[in-house]
Protein backbone atom coordinates (compact mmCIF):
# COMPACT_ATOMS: atom_id res chain seq x y z
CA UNK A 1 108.75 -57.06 37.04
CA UNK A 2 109.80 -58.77 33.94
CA UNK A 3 107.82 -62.01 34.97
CA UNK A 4 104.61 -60.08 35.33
CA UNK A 5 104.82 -58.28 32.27
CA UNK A 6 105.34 -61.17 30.85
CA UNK A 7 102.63 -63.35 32.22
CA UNK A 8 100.21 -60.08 31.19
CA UNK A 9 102.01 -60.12 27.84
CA UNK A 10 100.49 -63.97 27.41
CA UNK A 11 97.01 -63.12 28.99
CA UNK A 12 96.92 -60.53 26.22
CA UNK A 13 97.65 -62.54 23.62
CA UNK A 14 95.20 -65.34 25.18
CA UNK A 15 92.33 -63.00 24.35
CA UNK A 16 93.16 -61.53 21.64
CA UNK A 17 93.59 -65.10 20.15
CA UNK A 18 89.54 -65.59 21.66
CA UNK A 19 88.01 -62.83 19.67
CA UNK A 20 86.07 -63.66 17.00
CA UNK A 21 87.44 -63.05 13.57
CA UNK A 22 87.59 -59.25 12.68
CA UNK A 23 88.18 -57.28 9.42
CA UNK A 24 91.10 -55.40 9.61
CA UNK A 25 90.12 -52.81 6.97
CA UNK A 26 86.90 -51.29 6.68
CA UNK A 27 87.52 -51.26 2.76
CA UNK A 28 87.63 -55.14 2.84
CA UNK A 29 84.20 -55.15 3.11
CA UNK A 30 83.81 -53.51 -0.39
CA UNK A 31 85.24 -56.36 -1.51
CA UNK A 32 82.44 -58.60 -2.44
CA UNK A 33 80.57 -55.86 -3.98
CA UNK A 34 83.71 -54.97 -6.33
CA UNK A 35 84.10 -57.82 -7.36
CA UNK A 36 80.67 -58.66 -8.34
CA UNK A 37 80.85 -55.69 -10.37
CA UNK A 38 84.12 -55.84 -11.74
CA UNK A 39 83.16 -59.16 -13.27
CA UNK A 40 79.92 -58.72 -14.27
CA UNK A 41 80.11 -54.72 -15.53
CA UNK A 42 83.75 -53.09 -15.70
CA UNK A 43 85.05 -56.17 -18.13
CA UNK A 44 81.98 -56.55 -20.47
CA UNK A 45 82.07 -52.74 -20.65
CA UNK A 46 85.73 -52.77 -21.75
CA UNK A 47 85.20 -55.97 -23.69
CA UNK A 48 82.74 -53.65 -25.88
CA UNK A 49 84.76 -51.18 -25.72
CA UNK A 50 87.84 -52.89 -27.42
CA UNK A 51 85.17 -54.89 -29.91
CA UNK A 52 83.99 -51.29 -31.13
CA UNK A 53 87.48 -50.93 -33.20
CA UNK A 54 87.24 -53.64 -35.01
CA UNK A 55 84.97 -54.56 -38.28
CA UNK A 56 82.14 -56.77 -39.22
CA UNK A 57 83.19 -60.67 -39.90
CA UNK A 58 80.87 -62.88 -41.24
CA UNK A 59 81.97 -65.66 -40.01
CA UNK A 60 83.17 -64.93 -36.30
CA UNK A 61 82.17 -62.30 -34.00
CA UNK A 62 84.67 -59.00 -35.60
CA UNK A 63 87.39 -59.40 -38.47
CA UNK A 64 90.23 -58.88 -36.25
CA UNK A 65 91.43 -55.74 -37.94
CA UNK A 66 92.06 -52.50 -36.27
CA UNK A 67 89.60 -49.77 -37.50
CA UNK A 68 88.20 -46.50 -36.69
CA UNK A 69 85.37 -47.16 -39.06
CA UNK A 70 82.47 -47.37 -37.04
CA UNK A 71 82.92 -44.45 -35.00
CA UNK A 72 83.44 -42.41 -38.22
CA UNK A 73 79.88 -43.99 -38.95
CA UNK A 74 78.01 -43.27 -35.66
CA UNK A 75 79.85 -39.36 -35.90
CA UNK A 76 78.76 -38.57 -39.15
CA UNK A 77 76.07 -40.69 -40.72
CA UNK A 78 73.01 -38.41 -40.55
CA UNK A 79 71.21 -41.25 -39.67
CA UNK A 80 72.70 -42.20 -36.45
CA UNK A 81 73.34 -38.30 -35.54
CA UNK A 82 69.49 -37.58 -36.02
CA UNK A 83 68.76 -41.11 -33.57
CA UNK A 84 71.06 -39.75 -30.56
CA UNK A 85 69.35 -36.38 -31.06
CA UNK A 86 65.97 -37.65 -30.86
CA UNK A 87 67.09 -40.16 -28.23
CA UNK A 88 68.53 -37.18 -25.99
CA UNK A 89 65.99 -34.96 -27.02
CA UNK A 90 62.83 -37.39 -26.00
CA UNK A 91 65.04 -38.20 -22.83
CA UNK A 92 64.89 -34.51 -21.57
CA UNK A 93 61.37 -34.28 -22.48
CA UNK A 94 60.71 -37.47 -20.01
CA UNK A 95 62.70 -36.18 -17.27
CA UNK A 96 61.16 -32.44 -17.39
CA UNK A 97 57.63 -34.18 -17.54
CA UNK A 98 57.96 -36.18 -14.73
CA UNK A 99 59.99 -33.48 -12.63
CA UNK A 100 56.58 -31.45 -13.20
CA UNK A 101 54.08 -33.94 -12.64
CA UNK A 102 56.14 -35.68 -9.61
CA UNK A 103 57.40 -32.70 -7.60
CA UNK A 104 53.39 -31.67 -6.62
CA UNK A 105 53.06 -35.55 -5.80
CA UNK A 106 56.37 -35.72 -3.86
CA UNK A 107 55.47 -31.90 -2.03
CA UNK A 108 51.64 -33.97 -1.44
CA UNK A 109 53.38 -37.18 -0.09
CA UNK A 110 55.55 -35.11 2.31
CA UNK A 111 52.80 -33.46 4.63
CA UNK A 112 50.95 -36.18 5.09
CA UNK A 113 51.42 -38.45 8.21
CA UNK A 114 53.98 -41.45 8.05
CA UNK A 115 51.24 -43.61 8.19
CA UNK A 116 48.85 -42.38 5.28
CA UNK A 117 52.58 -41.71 3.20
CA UNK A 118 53.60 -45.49 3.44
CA UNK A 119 49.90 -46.38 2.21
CA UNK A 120 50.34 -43.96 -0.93
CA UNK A 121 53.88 -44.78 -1.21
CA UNK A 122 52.88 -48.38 -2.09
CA UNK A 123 49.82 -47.73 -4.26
CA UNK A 124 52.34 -45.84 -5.85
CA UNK A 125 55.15 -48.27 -6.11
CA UNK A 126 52.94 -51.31 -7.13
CA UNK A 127 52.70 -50.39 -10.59
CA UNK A 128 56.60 -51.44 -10.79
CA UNK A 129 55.84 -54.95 -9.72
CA UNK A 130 54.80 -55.46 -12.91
CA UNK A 131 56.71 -56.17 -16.69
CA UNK A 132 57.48 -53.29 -18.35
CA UNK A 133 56.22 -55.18 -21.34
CA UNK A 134 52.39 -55.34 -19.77
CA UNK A 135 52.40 -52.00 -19.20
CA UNK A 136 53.19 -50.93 -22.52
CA UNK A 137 50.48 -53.27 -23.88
CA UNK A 138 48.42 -52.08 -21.53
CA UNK A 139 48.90 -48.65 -23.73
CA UNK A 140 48.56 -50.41 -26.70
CA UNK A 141 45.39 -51.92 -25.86
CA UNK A 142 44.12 -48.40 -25.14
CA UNK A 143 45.80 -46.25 -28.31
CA UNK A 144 45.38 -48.93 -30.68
CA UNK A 145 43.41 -48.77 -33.65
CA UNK A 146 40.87 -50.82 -31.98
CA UNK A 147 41.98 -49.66 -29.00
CA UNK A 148 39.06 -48.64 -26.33
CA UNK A 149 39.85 -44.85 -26.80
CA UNK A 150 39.33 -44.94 -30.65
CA UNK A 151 35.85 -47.40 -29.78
CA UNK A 152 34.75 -44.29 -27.34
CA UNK A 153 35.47 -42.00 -29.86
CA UNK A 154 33.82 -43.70 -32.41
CA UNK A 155 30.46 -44.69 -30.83
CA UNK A 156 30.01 -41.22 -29.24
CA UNK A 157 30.42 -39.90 -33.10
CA UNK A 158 33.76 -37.40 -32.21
CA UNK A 159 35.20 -39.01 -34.91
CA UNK A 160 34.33 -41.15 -38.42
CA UNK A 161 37.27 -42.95 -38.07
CA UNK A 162 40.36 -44.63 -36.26
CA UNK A 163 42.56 -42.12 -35.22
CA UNK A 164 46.32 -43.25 -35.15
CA UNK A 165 47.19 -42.23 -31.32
CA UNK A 166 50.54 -45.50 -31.63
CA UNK A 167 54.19 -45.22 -33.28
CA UNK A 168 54.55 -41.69 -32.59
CA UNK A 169 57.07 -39.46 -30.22
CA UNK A 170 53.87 -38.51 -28.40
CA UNK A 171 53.24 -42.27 -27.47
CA UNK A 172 56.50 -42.85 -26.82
CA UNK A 173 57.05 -39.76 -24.38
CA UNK A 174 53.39 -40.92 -22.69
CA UNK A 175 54.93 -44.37 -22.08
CA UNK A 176 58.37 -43.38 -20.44
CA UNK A 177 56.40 -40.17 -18.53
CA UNK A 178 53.92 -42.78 -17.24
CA UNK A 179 56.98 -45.87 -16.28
CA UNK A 180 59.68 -43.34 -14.94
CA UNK A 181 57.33 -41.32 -12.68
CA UNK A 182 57.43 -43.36 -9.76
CA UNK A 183 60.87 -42.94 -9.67
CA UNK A 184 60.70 -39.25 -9.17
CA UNK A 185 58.50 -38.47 -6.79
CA UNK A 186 60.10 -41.29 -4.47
CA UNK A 187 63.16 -39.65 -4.58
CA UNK A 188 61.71 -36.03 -4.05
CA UNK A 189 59.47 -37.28 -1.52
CA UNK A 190 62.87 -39.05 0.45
CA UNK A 191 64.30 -35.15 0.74
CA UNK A 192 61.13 -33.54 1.09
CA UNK A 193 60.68 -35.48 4.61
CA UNK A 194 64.27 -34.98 5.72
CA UNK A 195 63.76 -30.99 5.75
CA UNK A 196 63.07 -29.47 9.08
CA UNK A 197 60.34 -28.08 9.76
CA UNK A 198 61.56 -25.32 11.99
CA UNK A 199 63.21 -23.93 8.64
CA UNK A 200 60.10 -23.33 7.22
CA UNK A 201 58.59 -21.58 10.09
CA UNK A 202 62.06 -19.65 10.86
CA UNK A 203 61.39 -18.24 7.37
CA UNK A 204 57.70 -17.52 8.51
CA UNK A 205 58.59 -16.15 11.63
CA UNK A 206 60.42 -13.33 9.67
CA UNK A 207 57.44 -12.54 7.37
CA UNK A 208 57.76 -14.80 4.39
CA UNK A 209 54.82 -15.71 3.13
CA UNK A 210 53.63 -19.56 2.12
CA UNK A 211 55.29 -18.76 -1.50
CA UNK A 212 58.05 -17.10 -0.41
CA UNK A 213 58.87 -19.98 1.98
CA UNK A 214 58.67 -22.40 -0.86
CA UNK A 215 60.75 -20.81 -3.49
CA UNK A 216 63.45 -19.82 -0.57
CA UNK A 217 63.84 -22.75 1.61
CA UNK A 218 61.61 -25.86 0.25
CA UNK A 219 62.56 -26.04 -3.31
CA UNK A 220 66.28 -25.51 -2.46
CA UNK A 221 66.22 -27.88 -0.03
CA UNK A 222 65.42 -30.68 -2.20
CA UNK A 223 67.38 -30.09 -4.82
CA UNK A 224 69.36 -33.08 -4.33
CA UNK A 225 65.77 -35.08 -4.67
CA UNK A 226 65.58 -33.80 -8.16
CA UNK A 227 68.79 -34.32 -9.25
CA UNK A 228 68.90 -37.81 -7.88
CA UNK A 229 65.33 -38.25 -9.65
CA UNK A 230 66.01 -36.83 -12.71
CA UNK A 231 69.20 -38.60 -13.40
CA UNK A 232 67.59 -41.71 -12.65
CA UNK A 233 65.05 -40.76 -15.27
CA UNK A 234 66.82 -39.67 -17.60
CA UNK A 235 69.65 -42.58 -18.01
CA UNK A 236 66.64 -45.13 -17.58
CA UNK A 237 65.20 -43.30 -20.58
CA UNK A 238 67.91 -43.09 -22.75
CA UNK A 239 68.59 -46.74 -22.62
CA UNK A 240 64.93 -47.35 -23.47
CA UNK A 241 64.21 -50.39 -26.27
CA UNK A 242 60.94 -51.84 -25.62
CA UNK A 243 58.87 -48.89 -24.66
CA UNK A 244 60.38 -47.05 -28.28
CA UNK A 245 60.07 -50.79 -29.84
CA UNK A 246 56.11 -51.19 -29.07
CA UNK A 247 54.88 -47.93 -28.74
CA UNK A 248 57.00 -45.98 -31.47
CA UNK A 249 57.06 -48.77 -33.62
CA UNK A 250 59.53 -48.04 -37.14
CA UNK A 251 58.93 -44.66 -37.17
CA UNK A 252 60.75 -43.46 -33.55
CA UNK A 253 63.99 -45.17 -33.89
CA UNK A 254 65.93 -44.47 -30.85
CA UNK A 255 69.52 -45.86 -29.99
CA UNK A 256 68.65 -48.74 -28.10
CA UNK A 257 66.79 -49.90 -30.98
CA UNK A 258 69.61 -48.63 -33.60
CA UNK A 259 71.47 -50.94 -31.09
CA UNK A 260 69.33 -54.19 -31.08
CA UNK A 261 69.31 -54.08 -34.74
CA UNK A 262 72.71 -54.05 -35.02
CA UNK A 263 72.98 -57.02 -32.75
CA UNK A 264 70.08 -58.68 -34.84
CA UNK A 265 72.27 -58.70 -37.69
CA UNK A 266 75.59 -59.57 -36.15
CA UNK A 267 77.06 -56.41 -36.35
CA UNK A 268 78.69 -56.11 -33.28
CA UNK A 269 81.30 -53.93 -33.28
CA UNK A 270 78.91 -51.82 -34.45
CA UNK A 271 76.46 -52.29 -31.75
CA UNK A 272 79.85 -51.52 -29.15
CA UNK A 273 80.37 -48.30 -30.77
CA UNK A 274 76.84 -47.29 -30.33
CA UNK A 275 76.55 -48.60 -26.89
CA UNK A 276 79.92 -46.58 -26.18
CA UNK A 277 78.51 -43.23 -27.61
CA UNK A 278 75.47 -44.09 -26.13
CA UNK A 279 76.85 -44.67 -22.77
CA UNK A 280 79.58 -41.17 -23.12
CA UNK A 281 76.61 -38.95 -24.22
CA UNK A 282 74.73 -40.13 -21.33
CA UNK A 283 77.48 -39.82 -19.00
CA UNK A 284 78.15 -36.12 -20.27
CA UNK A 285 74.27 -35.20 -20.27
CA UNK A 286 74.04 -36.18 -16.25
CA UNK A 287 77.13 -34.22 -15.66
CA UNK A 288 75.84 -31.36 -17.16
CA UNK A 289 72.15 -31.57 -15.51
CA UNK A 290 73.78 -32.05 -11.88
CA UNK A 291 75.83 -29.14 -12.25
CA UNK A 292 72.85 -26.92 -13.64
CA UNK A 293 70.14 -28.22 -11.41
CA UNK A 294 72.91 -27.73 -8.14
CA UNK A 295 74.35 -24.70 -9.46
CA UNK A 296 70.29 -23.17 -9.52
CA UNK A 297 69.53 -24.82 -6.17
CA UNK A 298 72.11 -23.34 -4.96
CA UNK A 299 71.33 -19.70 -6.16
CA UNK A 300 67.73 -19.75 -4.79
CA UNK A 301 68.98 -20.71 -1.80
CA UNK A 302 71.30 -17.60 -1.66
């Protein structure tokens, strides 16, 4: 008995010894990806983070000297106060604009057939194969002074003069509305498709009528398609530097901007402590719009 159990013992360990090589925790396989982002995020992010309590040196990159100066800067300087307002405020603007104009495009997208969807779907994601920068050109060459809407307007006599259309929050809210939209309606369109149909006609079935069926089951249903969408918009859009840079010119100075300029002049622990309020406020804003848009999901669907 004990010879054959141990001849099986050593025809077990024979195989095992042939398998290929296996991870032994599913985790490992995180690995790579951690690491890549450990490096290359977590320690420039706390390297900023440290650098943003320290001053200005003009002859190295900060003075070495412990200081909660530039925070008491960024908290209280009107200045900076009235650029993170008008930075969060123009970010909300860009995310409720293209939650308007991109749920009726998602809702479109999501009764068609698969076939005439992934047609649309790539007319509509081609625009993102090109620079940022050309597309906000592309506005300029439009808005400009002698852009082609002011040459309309001036050979068909509607007006005696150039009107100035750039370096406004207008412009700037056009630009972002017209970059970030894409990314809405893909990700409405993603949960719009995922909802079954029988829902829809259960609700039907019980006499609910095409509105009622809407506001009950579709628009709760893809809640998770706007939140995903318009936290995507809204952190892309409160980053924003070269769309604020080109089409708001001086006179829209939003953080990102506050932030290159700070760079520009070799400020940087002040540029950390922007970036770091910049990146809380952000943080706090999305937590705040997840719970709200879940929390009213979630009611309509009660």
């Amino acid at each position: 008995m004990s010879r054959t159990s141990s001849l099986a013992g050593t025809v077990a360990r024979a195989a095992v010894a042939r398998r290929p090589f296996r991870w032994k925790r599913a985790e490992t396989l995180l690995a790579p990806a951690f690491l890549y982002y450990f490096v290359l995020l977590v320690l420039p992010s706390a390297a900023f983070c440290v650098v943003s309590f320290y001053g200005r040196s003009d002859t190295g990159f900060f003075d070495g000297v412990f200081t909660l100066k530039n925070y008491v800067a960024v908290l209280t300087d009107g200045f900076y106060l009235g650029s993170l307002w008008l930075t969060f405020r123009i970010s909300v603007e860009t995310t409720l604009a293209c939650l308007l104009l991109g749920y009726p495009a998602a809702y479109y997208l999501s009764k068609l057939s698969p076939a005439a969807r992934k047609k649309l779907v790539i007319l509509l994601l081609f625009p993102l194969l090109l620079s940022t920068v050309i597309r906000v050109y592309g506005w300029i060459a439009l808005l400009g002074r002698r852009g082609i809407v002011n040459q309309v307007l001036l050979s068909s006599g509607a007006t005696d003069y150039p009107i100035a259309f750039l370096y406004t929050e207008g412009t700037v809210l056009l630009g972002l509305v017209s970059i970030l939209l894409p990314y809405m309606i893909i990700n409405i369109t993603n949960t719009l498709i995922t909802i079954d149909p029988a829902l829809r006609e259960a609700a039907a079935a019980h006499g609910a009528g095409p509105f009622k069926v809407f506001l009950k089951v579709t628009l709760p249903l893809s809640g998770a398609g706007m939140v995903s969408g318009a936290v995507m918009v809204f952190t892309i859009a409160m980053s924003t530097y070269i769309i604020s840079f080109l089409l708001g010119g001086p006179k829209v100075k939003l953080l990102g901007n506050l932030i290159f300029d700070s760079t520009s002049s070799f400020n940087w622990p002040l540029a950390a402590a922007l970036s770091v309020v910049l990146v809380v406020a952000t943080a706090a804003a999305c937590g705040a719009m997840v719970r709200l848009l879940g929390s009213n999901a979630n009611g309509m669907a009660r």
